[in-house]
N, C-alpha and C. Protein backbone atom coordinates (compact mmCIF):
# COMPACT_ATOMS: atom_id res chain seq x y z
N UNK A 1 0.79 -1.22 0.00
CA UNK A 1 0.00 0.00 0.00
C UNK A 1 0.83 1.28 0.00
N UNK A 2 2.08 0.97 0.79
CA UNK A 2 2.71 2.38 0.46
C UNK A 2 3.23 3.08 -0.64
N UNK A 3 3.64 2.09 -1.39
CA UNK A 3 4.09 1.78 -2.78
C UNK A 3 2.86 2.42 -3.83
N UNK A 4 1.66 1.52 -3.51
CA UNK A 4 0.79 1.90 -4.59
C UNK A 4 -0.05 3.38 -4.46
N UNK A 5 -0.35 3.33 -3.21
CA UNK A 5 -0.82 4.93 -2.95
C UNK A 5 -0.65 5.77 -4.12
N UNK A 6 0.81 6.28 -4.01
CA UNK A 6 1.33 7.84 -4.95
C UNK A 6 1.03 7.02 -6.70
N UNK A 7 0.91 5.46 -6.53
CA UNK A 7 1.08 5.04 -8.08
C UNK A 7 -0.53 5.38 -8.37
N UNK A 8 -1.61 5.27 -7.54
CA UNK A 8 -2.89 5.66 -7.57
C UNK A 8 -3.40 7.24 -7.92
N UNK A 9 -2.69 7.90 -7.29
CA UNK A 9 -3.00 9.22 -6.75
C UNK A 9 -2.32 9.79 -8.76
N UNK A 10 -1.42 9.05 -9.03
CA UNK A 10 -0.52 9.66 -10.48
C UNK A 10 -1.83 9.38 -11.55
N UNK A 11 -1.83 7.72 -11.57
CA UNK A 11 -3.07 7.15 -12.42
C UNK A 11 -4.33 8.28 -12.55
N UNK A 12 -5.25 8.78 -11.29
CA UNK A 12 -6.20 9.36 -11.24
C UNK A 12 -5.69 10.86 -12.00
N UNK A 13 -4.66 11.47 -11.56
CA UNK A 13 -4.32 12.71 -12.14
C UNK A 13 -3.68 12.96 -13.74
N UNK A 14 -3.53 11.64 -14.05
CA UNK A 14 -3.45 11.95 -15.44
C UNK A 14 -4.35 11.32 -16.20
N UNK A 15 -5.80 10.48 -15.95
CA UNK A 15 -6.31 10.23 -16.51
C UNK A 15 -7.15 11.60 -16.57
N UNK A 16 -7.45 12.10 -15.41
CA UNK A 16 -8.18 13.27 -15.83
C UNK A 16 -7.35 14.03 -16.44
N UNK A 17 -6.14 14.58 -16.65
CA UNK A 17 -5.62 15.53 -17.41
C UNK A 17 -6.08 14.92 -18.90
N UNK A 18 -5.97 13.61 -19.25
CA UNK A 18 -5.72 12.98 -20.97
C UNK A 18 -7.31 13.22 -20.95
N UNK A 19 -8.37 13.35 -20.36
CA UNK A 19 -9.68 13.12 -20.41
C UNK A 19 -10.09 14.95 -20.48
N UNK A 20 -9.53 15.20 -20.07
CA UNK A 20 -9.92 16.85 -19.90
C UNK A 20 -11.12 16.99 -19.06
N UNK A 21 -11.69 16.10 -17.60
CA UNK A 21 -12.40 15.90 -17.03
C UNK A 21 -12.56 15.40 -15.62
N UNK A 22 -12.91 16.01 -14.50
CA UNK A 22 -12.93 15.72 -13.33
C UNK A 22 -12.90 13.93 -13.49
N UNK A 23 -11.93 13.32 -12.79
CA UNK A 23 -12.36 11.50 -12.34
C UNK A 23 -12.40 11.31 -10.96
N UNK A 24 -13.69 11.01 -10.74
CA UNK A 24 -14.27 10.31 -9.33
C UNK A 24 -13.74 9.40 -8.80
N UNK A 25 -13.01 9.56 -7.77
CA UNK A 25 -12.29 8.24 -7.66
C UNK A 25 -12.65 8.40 -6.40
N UNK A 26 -12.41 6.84 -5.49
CA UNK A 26 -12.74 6.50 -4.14
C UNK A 26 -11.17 6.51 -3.17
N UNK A 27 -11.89 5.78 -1.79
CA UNK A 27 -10.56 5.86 -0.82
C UNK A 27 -9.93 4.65 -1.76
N UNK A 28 -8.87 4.67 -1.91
CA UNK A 28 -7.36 3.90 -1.95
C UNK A 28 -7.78 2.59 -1.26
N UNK A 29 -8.41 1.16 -1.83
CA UNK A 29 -8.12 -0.13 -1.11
C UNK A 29 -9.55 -0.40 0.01
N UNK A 30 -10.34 0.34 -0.27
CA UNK A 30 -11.49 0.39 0.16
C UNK A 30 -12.04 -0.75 -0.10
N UNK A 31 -13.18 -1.31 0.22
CA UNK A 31 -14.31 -2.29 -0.05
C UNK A 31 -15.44 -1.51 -0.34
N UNK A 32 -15.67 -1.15 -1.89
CA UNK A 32 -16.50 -0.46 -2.08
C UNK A 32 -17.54 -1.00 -3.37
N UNK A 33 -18.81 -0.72 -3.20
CA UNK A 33 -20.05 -1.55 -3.83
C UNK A 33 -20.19 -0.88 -5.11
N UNK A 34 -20.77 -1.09 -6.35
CA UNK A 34 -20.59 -0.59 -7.64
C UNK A 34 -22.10 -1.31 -7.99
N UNK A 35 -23.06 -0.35 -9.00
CA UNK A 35 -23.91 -0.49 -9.57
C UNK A 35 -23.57 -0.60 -10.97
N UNK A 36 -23.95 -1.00 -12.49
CA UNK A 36 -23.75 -1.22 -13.36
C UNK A 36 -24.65 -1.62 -14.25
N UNK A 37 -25.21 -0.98 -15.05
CA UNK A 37 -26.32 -0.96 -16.11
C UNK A 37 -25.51 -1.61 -17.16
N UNK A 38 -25.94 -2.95 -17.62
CA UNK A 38 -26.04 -3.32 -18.86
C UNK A 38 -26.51 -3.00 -20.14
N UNK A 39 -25.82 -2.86 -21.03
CA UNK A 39 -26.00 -1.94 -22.30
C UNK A 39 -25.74 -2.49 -23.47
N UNK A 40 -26.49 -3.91 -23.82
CA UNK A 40 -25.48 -4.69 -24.63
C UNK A 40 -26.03 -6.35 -25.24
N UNK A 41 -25.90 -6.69 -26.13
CA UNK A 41 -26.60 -8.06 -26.63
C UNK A 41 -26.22 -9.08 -25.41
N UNK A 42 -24.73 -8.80 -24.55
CA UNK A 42 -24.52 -10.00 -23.96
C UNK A 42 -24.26 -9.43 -22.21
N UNK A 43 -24.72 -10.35 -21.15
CA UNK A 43 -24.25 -9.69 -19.76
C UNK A 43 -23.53 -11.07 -19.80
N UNK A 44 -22.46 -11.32 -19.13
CA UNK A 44 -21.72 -12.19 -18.17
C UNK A 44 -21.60 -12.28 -16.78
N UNK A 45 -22.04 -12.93 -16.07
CA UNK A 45 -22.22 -12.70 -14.35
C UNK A 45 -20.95 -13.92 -14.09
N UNK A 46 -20.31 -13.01 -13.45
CA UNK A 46 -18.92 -14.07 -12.73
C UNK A 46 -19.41 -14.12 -10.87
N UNK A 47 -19.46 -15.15 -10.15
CA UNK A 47 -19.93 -15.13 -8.92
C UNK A 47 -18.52 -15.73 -8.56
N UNK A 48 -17.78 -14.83 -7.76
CA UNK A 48 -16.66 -15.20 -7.21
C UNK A 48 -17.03 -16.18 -5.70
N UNK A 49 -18.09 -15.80 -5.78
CA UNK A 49 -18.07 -17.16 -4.08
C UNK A 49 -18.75 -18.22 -4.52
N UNK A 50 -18.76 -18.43 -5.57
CA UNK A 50 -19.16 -19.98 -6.02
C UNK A 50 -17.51 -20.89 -6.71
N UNK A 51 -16.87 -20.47 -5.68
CA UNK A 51 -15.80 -21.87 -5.97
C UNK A 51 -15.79 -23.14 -6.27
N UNK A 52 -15.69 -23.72 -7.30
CA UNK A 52 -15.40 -24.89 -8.01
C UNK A 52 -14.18 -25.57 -8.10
């Protein structure tokens, strides 16, 4: 984490510079929940707690 921090903090600041646009970004390593509208002939659902 100490490592990736400033590699995070670079990523976010130049994607918005190449974007010419504020990027929303969250805390650093968080557990954070995401909504996602499908837009598209195909969805794929991956269920990571169904180990096989």
């Amino acid at each position: 984490p100490e490592a990736a921090l400033p590699l995070y903090h670079s990523f976010c600041e130049r994607l918005s510079a190449d974007c010419g646009a504020p990027v929303a970004v969250g805390r650093f390593g968080a557990d954070m929940r995401v909504e996602s509208i499908n837009d598209g002939p195909v969805t794929i659902l991956i269920d990571s707690r169904a180990r096989e």
